[in-house]
Protein backbone atom coordinates (compact mmCIF):
# COMPACT_ATOMS: atom_id res chain seq x y z
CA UNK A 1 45.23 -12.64 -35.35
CA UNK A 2 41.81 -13.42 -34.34
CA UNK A 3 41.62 -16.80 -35.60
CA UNK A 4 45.34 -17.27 -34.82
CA UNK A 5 44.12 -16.71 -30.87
CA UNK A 6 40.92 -19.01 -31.52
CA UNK A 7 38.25 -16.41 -30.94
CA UNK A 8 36.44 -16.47 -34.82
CA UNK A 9 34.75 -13.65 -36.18
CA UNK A 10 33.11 -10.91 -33.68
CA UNK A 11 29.86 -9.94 -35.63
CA UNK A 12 26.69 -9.12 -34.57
CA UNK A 13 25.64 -12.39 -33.36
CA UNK A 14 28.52 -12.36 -30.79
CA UNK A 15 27.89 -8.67 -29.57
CA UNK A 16 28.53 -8.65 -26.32
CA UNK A 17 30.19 -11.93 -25.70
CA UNK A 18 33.57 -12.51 -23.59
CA UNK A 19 35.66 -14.57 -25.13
CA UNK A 20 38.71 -16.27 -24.05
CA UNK A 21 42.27 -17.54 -25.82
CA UNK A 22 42.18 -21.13 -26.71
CA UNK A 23 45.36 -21.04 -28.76
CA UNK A 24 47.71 -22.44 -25.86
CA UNK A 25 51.04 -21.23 -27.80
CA UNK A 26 49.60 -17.90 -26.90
CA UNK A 27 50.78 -15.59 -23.41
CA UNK A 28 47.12 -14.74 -23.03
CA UNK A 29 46.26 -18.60 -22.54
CA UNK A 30 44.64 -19.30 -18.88
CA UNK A 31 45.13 -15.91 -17.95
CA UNK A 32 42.59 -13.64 -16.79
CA UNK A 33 42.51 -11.94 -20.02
CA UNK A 34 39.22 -12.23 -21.99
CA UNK A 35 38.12 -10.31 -25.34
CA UNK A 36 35.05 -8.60 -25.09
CA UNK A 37 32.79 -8.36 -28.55
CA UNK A 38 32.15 -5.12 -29.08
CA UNK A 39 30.96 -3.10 -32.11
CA UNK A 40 32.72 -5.50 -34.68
CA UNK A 41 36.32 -5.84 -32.94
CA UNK A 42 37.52 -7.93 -30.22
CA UNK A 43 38.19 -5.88 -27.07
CA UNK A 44 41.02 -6.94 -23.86
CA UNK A 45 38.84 -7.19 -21.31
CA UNK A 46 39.62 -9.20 -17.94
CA UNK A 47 37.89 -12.58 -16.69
CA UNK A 48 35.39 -11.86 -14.76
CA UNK A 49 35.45 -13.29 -10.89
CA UNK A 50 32.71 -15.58 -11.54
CA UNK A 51 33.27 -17.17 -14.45
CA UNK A 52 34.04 -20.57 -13.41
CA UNK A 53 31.64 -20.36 -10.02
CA UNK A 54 28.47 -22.87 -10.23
CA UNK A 55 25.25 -21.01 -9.70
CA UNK A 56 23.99 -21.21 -6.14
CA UNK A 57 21.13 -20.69 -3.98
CA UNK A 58 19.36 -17.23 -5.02
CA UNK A 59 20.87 -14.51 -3.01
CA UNK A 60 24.00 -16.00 -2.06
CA UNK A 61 26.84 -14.13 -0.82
CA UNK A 62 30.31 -15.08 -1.90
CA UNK A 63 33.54 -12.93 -2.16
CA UNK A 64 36.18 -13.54 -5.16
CA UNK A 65 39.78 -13.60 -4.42
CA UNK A 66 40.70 -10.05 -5.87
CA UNK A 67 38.30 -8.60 -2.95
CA UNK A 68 35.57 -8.54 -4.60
CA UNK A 69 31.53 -9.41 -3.19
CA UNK A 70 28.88 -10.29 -5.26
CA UNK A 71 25.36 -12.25 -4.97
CA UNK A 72 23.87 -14.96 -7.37
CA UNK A 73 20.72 -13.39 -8.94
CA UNK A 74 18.61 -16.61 -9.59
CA UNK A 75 15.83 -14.29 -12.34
CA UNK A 76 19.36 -13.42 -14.31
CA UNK A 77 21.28 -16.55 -13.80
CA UNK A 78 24.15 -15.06 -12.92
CA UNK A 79 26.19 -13.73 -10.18
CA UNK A 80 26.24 -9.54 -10.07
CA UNK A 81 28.15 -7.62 -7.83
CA UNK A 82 26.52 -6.73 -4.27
CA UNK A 83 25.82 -3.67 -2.65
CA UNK A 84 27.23 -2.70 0.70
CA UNK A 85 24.40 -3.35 2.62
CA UNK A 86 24.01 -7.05 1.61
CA UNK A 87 27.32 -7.26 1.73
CA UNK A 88 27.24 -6.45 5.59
CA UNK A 89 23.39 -7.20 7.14
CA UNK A 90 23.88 -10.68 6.57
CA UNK A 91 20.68 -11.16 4.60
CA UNK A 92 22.00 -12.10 1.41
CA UNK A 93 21.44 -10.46 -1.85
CA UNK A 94 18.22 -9.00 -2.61
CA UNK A 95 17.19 -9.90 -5.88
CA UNK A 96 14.42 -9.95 -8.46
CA UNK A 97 12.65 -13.22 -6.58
CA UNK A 98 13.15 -11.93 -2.86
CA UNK A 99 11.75 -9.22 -3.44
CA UNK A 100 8.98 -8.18 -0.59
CA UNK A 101 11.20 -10.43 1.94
CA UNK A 102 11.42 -9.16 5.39
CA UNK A 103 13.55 -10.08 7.79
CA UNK A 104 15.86 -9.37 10.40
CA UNK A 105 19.47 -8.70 10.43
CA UNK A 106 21.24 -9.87 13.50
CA UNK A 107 24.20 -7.64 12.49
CA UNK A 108 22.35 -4.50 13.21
CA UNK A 109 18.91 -6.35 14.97
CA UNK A 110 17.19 -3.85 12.53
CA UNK A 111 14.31 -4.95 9.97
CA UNK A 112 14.52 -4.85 6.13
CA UNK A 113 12.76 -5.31 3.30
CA UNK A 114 14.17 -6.25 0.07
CA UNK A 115 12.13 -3.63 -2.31
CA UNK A 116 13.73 -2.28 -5.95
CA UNK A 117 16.33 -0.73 -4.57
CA UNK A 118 17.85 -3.04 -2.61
CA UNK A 119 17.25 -3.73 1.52
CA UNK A 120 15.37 -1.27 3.31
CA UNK A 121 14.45 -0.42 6.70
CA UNK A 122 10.88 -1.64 8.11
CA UNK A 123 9.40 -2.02 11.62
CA UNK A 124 9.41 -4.48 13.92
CA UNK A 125 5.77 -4.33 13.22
CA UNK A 126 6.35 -4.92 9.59
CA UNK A 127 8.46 -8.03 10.53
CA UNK A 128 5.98 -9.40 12.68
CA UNK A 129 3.09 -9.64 10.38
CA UNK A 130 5.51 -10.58 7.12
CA UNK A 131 3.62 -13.60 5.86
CA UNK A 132 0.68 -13.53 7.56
CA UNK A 133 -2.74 -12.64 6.01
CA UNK A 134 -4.97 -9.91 6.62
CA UNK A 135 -8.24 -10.03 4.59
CA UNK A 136 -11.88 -8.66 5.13
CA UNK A 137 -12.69 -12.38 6.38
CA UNK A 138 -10.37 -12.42 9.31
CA UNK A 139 -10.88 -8.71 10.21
CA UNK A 140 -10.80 -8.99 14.42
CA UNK A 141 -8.20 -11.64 14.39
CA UNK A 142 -5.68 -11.34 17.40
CA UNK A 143 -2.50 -13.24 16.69
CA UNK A 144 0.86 -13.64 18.87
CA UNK A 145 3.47 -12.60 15.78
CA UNK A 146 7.28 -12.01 16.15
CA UNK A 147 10.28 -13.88 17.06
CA UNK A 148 9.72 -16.11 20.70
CA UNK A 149 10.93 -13.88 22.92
CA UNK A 150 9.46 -10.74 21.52
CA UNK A 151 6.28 -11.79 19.92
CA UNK A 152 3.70 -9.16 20.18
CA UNK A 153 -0.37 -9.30 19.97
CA UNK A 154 -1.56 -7.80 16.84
CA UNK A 155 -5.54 -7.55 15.52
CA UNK A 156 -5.95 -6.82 12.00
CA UNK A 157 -8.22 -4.54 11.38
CA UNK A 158 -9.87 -3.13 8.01
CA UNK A 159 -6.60 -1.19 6.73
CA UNK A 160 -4.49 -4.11 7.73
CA UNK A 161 -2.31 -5.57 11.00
CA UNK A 162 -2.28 -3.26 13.84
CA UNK A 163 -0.60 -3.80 17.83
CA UNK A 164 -3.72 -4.87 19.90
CA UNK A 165 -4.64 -3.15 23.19
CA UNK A 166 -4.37 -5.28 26.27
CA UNK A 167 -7.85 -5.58 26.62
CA UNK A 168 -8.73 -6.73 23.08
CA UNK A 169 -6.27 -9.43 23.33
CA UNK A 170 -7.32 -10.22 26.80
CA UNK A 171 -11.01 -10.76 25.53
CA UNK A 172 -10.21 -12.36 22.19
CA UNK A 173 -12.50 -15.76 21.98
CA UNK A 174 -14.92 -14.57 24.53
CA UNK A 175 -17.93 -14.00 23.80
CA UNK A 176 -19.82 -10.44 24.45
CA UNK A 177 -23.16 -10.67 22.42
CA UNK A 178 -26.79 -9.32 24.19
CA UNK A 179 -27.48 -12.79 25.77
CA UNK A 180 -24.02 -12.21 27.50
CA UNK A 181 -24.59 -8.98 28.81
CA UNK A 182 -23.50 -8.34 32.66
CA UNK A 183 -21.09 -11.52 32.14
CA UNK A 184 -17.90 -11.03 34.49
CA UNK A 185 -14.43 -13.18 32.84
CA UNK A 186 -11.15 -12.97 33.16
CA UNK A 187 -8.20 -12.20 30.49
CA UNK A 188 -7.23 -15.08 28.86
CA UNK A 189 -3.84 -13.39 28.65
CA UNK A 190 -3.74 -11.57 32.05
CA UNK A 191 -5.26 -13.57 33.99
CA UNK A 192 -5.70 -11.27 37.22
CA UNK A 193 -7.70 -8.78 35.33
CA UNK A 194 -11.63 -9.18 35.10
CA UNK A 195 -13.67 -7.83 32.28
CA UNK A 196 -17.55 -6.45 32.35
CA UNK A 197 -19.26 -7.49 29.07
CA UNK A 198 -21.68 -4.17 28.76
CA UNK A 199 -23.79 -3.79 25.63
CA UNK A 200 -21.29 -1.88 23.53
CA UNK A 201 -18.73 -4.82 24.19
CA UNK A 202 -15.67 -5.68 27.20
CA UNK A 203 -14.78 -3.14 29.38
CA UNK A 204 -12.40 -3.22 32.45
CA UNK A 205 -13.89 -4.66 35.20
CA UNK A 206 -10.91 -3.18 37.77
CA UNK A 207 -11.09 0.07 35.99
CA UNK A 208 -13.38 3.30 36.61
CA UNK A 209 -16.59 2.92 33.41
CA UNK A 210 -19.54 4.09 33.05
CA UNK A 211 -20.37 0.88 31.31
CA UNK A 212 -20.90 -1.25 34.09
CA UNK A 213 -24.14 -0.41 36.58
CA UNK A 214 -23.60 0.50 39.91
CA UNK A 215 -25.86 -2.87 41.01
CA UNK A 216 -22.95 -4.84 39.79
């Protein structure tokens, strides 16, 4: 009946192959009913929703017509079903080559990270900083990071990014080295705030410190 249906000899070449009728006298013929190889006999199995669906962009989202959701995994080549989460955050899937992604879900406006088991929830922080480098040769950097209208100042420091206090973005470029000593500035940030450059660095100007001599 096997070869009678068109699907040959299951063996253990084929294990785990889906076949499908191709003998069109037969009421299994372009139906959804497929024979799984299995252990030396042919199996009824069911097409699966994807069979005939192109591969797409890795991570894409797409729902079959029996209800169904389920992401295209571009490291297996194939689509797999999704989880709830990606089925909801609006991130896509989170798969083998996204993995370390961060971004932001405008479902929720929560941040995730797509880590081995599946997206999970970062910081705003986290988001932020996502592709920006923090190495031992740009250790003081102050950057602007985050989306437009909520970027925030961050410095990296030795253990990575951290949020930067106003006055060590407000100072960031000037100079505060012995020559510059007793130097009054203002922020280049807030600009209505003045800054003393004492010998252990900036200090508020406005603000109550030791650090600046009662001549000045």
């Amino acid at each position: 009946w096997v070869n009678v249906l068109g699907l040959g000899e299951c063996n253990a070449k084929k294990e785990g192959e889906i076949a499908k009728v191709t003998n069109k006298l037969s009421m299994y013929y372009e139906s959804r009913n497929r024979f799984l190889c299995s252990d030396g006999d042919w199996v009824m199995s069911v097409k699966p929703d994807f069979e005939d669906w192109e591969a797409e962009e890795d991570g894409s989202i797409r729902w079959s017509e029996t209800g169904d959701c389920y992401k295209y995994d571009e490291a297996l080549e194939q689509w797999v079903l999704a989880t709830p989460r990606e089925q909801t955050l609006g991130l896509g899937g989170c798969t083998e080559h996204r993995n370390g992604l961060v971004l932001k879900s405008y479902m929720d406006y929560s941040y995730y990270r797509c880590s081995d088991i599946g997206w999970q929830n970062v910081s705003k922080q986290d988001y932020d900083t996502y592709g920006h480098e923090c190495a031992p040769d740009n250790e003081g950097e102050v950057a602007l990071l985050g989306d437009e209208n909520y970027a925030t100042y961050y410095i990296c420091r030795s253990d990575g990014w951290d949020e930067a206090l106003e006055i060590e973005y407000d100072t960031y470029g000037l100079d505060c080295a012995s020559k510059n000593v007793g130097d009054v500035k203002y922020g280049v940030v807030t600009t209505d705030k003045r800054y003393y450059c004492a010998a252990n660095g900036w200090v508020h100007f406005d603000e109550w410190s030791w650090d600046v001599p009662t001549e000045t």
